[in-house]
Protein backbone atom coordinates (compact mmCIF):
# COMPACT_ATOMS: atom_id res chain seq x y z
CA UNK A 1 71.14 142.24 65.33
CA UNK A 2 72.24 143.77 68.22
CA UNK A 3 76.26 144.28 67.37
CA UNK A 4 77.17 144.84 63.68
CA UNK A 5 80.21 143.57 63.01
CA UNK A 6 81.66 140.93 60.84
CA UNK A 7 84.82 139.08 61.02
CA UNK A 8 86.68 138.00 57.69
CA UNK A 9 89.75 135.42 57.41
CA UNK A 10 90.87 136.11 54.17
CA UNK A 11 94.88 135.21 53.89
CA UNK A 12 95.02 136.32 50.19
CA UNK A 13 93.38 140.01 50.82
CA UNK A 14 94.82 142.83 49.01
CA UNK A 15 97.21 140.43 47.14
CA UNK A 16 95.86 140.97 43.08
CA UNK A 17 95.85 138.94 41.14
CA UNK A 18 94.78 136.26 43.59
CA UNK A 19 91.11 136.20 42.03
CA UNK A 20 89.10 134.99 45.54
CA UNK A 21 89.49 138.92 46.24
CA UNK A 22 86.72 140.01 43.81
CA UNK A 23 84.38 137.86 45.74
CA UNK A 24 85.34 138.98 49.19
CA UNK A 25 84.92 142.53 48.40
CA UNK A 26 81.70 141.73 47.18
CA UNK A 27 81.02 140.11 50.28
CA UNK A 28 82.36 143.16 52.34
CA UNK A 29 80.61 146.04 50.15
CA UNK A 30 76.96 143.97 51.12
CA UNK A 31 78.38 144.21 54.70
CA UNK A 32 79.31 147.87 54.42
CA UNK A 33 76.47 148.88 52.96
CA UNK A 34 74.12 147.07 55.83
CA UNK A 35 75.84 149.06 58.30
CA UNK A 36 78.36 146.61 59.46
CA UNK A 37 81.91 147.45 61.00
CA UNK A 38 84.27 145.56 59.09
CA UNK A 39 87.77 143.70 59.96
CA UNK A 40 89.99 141.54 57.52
CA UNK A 41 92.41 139.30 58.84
CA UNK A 42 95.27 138.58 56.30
CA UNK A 43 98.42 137.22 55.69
CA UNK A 44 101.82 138.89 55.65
CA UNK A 45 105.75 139.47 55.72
CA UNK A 46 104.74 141.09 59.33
CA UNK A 47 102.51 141.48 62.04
CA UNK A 48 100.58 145.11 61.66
CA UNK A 49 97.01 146.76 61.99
CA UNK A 50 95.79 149.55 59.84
CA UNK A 51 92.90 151.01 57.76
CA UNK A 52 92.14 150.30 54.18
CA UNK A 53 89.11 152.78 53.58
CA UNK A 54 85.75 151.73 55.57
CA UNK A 55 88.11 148.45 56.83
CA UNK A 56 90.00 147.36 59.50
CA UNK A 57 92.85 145.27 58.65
CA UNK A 58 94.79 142.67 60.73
CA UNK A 59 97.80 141.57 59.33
CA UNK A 60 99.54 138.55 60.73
CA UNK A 61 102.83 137.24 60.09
CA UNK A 62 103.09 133.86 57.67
CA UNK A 63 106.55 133.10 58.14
CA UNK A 64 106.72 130.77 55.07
CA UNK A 65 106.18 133.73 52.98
CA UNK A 66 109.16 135.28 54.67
CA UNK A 67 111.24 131.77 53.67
CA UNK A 68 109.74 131.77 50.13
CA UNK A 69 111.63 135.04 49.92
CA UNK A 70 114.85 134.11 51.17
CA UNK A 71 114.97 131.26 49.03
CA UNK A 72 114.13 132.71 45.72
CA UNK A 73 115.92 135.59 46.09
CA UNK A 74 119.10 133.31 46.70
CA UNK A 75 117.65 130.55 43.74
CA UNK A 76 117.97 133.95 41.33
CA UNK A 77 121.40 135.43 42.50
CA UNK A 78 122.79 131.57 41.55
CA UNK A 79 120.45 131.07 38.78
CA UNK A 80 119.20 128.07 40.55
CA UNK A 81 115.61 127.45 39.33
CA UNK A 82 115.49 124.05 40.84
CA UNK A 83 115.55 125.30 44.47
CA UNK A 84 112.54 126.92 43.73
CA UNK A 85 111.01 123.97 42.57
CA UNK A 86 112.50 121.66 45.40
CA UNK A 87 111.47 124.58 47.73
CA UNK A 88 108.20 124.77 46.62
CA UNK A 89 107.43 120.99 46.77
CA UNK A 90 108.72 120.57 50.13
CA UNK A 91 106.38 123.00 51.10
CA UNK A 92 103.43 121.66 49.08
CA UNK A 93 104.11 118.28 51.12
CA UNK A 94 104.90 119.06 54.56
CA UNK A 95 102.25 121.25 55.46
CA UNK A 96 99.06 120.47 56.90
CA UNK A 97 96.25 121.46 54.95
CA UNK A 98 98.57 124.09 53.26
CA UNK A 99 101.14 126.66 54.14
CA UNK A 100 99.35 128.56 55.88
CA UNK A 101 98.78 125.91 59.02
CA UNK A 102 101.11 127.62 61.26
CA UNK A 103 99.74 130.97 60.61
CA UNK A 104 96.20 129.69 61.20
CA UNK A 105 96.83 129.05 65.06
CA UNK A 106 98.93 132.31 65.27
CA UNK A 107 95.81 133.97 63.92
CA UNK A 108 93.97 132.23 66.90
CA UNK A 109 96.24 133.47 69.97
CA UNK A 110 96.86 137.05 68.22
CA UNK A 111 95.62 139.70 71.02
CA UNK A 112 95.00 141.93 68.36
CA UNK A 113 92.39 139.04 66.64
CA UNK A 114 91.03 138.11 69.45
CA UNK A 115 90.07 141.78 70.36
CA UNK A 116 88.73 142.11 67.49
CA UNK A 117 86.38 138.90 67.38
CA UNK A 118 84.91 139.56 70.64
CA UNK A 119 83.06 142.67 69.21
CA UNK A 120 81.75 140.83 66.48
CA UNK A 121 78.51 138.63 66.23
CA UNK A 122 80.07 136.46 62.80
CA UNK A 123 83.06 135.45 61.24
CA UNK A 124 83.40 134.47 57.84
CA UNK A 125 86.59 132.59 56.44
CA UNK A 126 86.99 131.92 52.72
CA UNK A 127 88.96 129.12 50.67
CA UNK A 128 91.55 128.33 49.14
CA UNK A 129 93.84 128.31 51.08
CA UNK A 130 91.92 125.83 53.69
CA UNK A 131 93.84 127.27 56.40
CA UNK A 132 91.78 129.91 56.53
CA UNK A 133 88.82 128.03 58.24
CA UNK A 134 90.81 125.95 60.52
CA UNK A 135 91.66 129.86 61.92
CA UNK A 136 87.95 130.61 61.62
CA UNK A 137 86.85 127.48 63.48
CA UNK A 138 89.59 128.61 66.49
CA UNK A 139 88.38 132.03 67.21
CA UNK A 140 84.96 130.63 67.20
CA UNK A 141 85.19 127.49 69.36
CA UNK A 142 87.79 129.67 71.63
CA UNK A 143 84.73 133.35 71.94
CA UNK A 144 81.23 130.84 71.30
CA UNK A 145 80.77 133.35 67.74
CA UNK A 146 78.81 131.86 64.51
CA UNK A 147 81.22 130.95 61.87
CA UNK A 148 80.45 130.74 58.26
CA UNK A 149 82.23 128.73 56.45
CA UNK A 150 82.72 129.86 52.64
CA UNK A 151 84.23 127.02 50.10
CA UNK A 152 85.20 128.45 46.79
CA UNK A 153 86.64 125.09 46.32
CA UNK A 154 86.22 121.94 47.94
CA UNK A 155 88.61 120.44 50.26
CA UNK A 156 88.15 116.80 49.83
CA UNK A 157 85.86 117.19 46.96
CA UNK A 158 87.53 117.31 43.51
CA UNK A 159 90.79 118.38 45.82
CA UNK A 160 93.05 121.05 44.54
CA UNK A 161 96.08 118.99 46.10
CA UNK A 162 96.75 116.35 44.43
CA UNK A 163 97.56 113.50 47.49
CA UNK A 164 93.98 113.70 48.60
CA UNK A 165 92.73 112.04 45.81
CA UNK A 166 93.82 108.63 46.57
CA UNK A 167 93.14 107.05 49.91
CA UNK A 168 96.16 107.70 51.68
CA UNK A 169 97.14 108.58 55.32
CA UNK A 170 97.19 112.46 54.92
CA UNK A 171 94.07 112.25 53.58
CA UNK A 172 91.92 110.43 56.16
CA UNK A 173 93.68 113.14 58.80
CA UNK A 174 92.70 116.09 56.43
CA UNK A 175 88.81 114.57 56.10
CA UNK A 176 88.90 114.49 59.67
CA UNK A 177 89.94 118.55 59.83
CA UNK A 178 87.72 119.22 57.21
CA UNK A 179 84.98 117.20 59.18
CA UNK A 180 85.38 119.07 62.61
CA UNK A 181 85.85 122.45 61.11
CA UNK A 182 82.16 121.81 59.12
CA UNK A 183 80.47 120.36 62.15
CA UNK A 184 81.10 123.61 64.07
CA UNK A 185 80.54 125.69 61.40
CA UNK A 186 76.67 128.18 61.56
CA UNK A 187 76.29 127.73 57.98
CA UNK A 188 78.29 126.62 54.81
CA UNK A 189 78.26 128.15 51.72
CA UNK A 190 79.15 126.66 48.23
CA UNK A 191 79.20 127.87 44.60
CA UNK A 192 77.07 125.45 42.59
CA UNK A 193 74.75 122.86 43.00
CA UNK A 194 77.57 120.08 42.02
CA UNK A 195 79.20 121.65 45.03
CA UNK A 196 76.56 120.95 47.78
CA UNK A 197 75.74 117.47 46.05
CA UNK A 198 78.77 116.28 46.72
CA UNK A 199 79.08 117.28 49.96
CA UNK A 200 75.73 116.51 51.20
CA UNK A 201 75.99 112.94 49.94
CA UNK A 202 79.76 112.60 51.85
CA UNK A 203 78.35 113.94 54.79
CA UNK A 204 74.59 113.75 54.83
CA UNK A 205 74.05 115.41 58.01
CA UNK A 206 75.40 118.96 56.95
CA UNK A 207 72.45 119.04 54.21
CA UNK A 208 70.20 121.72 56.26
CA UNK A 209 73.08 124.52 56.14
CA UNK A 210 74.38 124.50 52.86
CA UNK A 211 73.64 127.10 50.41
CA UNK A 212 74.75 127.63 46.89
CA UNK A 213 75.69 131.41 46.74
CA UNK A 214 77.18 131.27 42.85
CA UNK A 215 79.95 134.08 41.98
CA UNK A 216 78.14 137.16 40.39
CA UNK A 217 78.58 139.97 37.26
CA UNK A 218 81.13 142.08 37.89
CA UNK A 219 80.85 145.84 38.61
CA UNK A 220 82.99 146.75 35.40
CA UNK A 221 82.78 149.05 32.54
CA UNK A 222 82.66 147.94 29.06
CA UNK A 223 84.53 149.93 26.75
CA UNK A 224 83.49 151.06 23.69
CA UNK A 225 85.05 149.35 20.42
CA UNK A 226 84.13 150.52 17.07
CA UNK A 227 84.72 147.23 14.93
CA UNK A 228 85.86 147.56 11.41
CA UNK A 229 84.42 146.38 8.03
CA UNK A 230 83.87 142.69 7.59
CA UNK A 231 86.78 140.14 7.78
CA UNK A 232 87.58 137.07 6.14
CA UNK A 233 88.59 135.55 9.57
CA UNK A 234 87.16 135.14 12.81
CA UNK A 235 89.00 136.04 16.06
CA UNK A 236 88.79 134.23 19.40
CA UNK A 237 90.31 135.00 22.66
CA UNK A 238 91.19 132.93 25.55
CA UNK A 239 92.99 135.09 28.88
CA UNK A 240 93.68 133.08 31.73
CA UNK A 241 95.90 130.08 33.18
CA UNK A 242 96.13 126.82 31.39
CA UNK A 243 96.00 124.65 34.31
CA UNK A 244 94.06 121.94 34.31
CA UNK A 245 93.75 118.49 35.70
CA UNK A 246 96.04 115.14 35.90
CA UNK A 247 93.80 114.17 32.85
CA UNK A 248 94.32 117.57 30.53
CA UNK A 249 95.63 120.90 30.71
CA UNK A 250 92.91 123.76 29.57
CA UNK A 251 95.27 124.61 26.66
CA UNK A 252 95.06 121.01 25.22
CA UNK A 253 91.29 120.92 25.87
CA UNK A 254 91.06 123.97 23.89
CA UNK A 255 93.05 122.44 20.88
CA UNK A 256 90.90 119.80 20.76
CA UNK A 257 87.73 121.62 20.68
CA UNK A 258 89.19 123.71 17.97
CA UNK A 259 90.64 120.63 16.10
CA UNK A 260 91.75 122.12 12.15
CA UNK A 261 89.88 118.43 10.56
CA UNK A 262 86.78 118.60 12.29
CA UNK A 263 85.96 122.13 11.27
CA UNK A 264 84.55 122.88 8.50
CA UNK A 265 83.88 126.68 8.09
CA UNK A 266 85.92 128.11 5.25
CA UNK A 267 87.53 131.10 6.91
CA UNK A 268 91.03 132.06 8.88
CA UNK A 269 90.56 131.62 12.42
CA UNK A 270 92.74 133.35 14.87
CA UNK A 271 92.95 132.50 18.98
CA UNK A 272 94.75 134.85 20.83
CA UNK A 273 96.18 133.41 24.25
CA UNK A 274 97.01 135.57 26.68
CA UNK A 275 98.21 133.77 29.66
CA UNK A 276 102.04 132.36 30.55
CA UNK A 277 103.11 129.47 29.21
CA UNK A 278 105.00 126.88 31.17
CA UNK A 279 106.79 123.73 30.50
CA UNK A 280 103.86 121.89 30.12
CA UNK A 281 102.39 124.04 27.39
CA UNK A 282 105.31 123.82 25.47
CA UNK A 283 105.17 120.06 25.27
CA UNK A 284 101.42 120.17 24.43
CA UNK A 285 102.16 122.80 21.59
CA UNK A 286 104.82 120.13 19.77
CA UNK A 287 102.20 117.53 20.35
CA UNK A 288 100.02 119.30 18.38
CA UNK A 289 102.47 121.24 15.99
CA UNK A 290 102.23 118.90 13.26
CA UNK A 291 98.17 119.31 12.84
CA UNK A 292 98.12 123.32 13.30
CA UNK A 293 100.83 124.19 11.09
CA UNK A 294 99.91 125.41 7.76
CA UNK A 295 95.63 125.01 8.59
CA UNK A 296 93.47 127.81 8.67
CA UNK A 297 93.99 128.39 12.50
CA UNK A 298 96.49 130.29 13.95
CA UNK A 299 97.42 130.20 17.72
CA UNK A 300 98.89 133.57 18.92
CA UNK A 301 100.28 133.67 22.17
CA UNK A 302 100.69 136.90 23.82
CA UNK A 303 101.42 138.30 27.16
CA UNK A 304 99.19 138.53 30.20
CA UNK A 305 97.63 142.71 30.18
CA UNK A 306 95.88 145.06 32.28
CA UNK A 307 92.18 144.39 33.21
CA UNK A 308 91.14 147.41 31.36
CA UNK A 309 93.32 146.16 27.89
CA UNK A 310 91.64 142.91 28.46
CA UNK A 311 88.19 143.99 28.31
CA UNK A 312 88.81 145.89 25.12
CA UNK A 313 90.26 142.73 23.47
CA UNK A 314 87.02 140.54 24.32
CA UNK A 315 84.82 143.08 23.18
CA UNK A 316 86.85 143.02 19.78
CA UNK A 317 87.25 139.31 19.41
CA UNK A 318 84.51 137.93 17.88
CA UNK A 319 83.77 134.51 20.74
CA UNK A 320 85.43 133.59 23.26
CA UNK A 321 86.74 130.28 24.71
CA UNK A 322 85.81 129.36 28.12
CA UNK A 323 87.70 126.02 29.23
CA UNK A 324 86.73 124.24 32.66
CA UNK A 325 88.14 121.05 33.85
CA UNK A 326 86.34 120.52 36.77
CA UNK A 327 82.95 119.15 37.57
CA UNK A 328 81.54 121.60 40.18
CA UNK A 329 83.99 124.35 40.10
CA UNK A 330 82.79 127.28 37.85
CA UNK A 331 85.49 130.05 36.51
CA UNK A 332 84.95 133.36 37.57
CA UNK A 333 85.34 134.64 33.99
CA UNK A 334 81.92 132.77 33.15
CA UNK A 335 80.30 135.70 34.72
CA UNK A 336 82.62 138.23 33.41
CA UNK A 337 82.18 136.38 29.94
CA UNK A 338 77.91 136.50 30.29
CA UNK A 339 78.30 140.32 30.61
CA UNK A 340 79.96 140.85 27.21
CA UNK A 341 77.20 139.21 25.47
CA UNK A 342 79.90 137.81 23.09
CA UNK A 343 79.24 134.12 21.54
CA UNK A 344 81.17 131.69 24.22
CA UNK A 345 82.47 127.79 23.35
CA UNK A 346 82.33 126.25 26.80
CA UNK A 347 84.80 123.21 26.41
CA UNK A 348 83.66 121.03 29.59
CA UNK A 349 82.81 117.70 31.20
CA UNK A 350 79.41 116.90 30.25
CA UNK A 351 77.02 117.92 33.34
CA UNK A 352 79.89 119.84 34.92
CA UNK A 353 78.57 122.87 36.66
CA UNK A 354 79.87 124.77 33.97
CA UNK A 355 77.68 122.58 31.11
CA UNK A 356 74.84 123.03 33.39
CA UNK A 357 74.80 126.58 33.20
CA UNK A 358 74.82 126.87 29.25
CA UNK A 359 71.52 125.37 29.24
CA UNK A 360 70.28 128.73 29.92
CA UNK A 361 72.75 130.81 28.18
CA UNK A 362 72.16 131.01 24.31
CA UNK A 363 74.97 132.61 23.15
CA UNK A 364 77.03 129.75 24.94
CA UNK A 365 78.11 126.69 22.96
CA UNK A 366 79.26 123.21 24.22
CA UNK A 367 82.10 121.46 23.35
CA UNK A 368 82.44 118.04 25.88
CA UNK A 369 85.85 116.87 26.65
CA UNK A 370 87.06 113.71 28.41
CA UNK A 371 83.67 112.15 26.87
CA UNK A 372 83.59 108.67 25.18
CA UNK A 373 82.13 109.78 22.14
CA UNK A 374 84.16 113.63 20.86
CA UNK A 375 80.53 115.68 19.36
CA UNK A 376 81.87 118.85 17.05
CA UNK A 377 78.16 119.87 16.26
CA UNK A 378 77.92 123.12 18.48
CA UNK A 379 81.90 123.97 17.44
CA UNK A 380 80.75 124.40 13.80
CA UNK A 381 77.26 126.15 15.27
CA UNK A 382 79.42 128.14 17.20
CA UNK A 383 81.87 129.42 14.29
CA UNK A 384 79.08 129.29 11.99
CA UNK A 385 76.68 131.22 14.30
CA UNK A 386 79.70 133.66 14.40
CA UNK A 387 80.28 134.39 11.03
CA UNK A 388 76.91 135.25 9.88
CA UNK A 389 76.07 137.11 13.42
CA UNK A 390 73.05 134.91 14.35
CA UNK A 391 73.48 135.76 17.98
CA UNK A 392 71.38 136.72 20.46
CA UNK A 393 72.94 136.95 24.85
CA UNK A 394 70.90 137.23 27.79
CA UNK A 395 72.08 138.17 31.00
CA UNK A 396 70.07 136.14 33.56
CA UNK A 397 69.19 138.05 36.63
CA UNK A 398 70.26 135.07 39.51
CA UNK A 399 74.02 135.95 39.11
CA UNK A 400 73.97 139.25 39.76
CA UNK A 401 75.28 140.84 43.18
CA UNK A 402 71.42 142.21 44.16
CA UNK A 403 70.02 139.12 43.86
CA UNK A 404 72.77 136.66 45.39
CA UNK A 405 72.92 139.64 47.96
CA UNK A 406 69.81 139.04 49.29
CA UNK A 407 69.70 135.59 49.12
CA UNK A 408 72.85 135.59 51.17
CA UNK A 409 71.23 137.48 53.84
CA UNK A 410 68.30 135.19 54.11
CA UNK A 411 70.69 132.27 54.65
CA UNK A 412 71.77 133.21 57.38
CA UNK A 413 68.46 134.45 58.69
CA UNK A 414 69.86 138.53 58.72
CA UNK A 415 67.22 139.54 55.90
CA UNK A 416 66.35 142.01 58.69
CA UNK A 417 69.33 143.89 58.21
CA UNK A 418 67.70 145.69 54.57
CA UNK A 419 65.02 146.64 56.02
């Protein structure tokens, strides 16, 4: 390639714990280590350029993160959490495809962008929000560069928002965004199969660029936990947000799986949740009060910890409990969960992306929720399994960051560059 330099539109950059960062970097470090110049474009409380390491970063002002401010800070000194909640749904509402609409164009007429985009040969935006590629699809229409378009979600597919899944007004406008901004797009990139299925079969004629590019293992560290002598209980971890869909939250889903009269294993059995708990999980926990309290298993809330603390509590607990209510979408703790070789009850909609992947993961159970018929087989198996240690993990080579490295390269026809 004659210039080497990439472009990225990544709004939520540098901005833990927003968890589309892990796979950006990812995506960088395979750029850096090609030979490739680097510049992020990102969202913030100001306009500003500077250097973060190898990268050149762009920061553009999103003025409805300098509102968001104003407001809370006023909601707090009057103890008025309902303006946050009225703020934050007029927002959700009024813009178009997210909040970052306005700061998409901005990003699109910023001298300092545009500067920067003529000296490269790609850009690559990345989503949520969808913003991001609406200011990728500018730059690109406006200097004739390749864009590649990266959807960790989908847009219209199994929406994030909840107005676009009934026809509706809003909707038809943001399929015809989503419609333009895909048509110009180089190449598209998805991250499963369910993914591209869906979109191929909407829109038939983007079939020949898709690619599924999966997330990968991450570059961490185990830590080394002695475990004690043998216990008469089992202990199970869950770490992450209980959001879920209109249908179920991923805290109820759990409770189900883990249902005290449908399990039959004679032992204590703790779950330790660390995540925040919001109004909604309160009202699911008094649902379910009456069938927890005083059964063998124990729900122990605790609050969100470090990265590092985390990893030492999975690699005590004795399974885990992966819950994801989505068909296509795969959590990004599946990978981190593969790499612990721990036991794993996937509680899913059957042939979800998610179910999929168990089929060639043994040390991962299934549970299927939102089913007609509600199969506890491979929960017992699963506790069962546990308790006398008949476990064996494999880590299967096609998530990890060499292979999906390389595979990304030959997508878009740069395999080249490693040699």
């Amino acid at each position: 390639m004659p210039d080497k330099k990439v472009l990225f539109i990544a709004p939520f950059w540098d901005q833990p714990p927003h968890v589309g960062i892990y796979r950006t970097s990812r995506y960088i470090n395979w750029f850096l280590d090609a030979g490739f110049d680097v510049t992020v474009i990102r969202a913030g409380l100001k306009s500003d350029t500077y250097n973060s390491g190898q990268i050149e970063v762009i920061q553009i002002k999103h003025t409805i993160s300098i509102l968001n401010k104003i407001v809370f800070n006023i909601a707090d000194k009057l103890s008025l959490r309902i303006l946050k909640l009225l703020w934050n749904k007029f927002v959700y509402y009024t813009t178009i495809p997210d909040d970052l609409g306005g700061w998409s164009k901005k990003v699109s007429k910023s001298d300092a962008v545009i500067e920067a985009a003529k000296k490269a040969n790609l850009i690559i935006s990345t989503s949520p929000p969808n913003s991001a590629h609406l200011a990728g699809m500018y730059l690109a229409e406006k200097l004739t560069i390749d864009h590649l378009v990266d959807l960790r979600d989908g847009w219209i597919d199994e929406p994030l928002r909840k107005y676009l899944v009934k026809e509706n007004i809003r909707k038809r406008y943001e399929e015809k965004l989503e419609r333009n901004m895909l048509a110009n797009a180089a190449h598209i990139i998805v991250t499963s199969q369910n993914w591209k299925t869906l979109l191929q079969n909407r829109i038939p004629e983007m079939k020949n660029k898709i690619t599924v590019i999966t997330n990968a293992y991450p570059e961490l560290k185990l830590p080394e936990v002695i475990k004690g002598t043998k216990k008469n209980s089992i202990d199970l971890l869950y770490a992450g947000n209980f959001r879920g869909n209109e249908q179920i939250s991923r805290l109820e889903a759990m409770l189900i799986a883990l249902d005290p009269d449908k399990i039959y294993l004679d032992k204590v059995i703790k779950i330790k949740f660390y995540g925040i708990k919001g109004i909604r999980e309160n009202t699911i926990l008094k649902k379910y009060e009456s069938k927890f309290d005083n059964s063998r298993i124990q729900l122990l809330f605790k609050e969100p910890v470090t990265r590092e603390s985390l990893l030492k509590e999975m690699m005590l607990a004795d399974g885990l409990l992966l819950p994801s209510i989505s068909k296509s979408a795969i959590p990004s703790k599946t990978f981190e969960y593969i790499v612990t070789q721990k036991p794993v009850l996937v509680i899913t909609m059957r042939e979800s992306s998610t179910w999929q992947m168990c089929d060639e993961l043994e040390a991962f159970y299934k549970f299927e929720i939102l089913g007609e018929i509600t199969d506890y087989t491979d929960v017992n198996r699963f506790l069962e399994d546990i308790s006398y240690r008949y476990i064996s993990a494999n880590i299967p080579e096609k998530y990890s960051s060499a292979y999906l490295r390389k595979k990304f390269f030959e997508s878009l026809n740069l395999r080249k560059i490693d040699e």
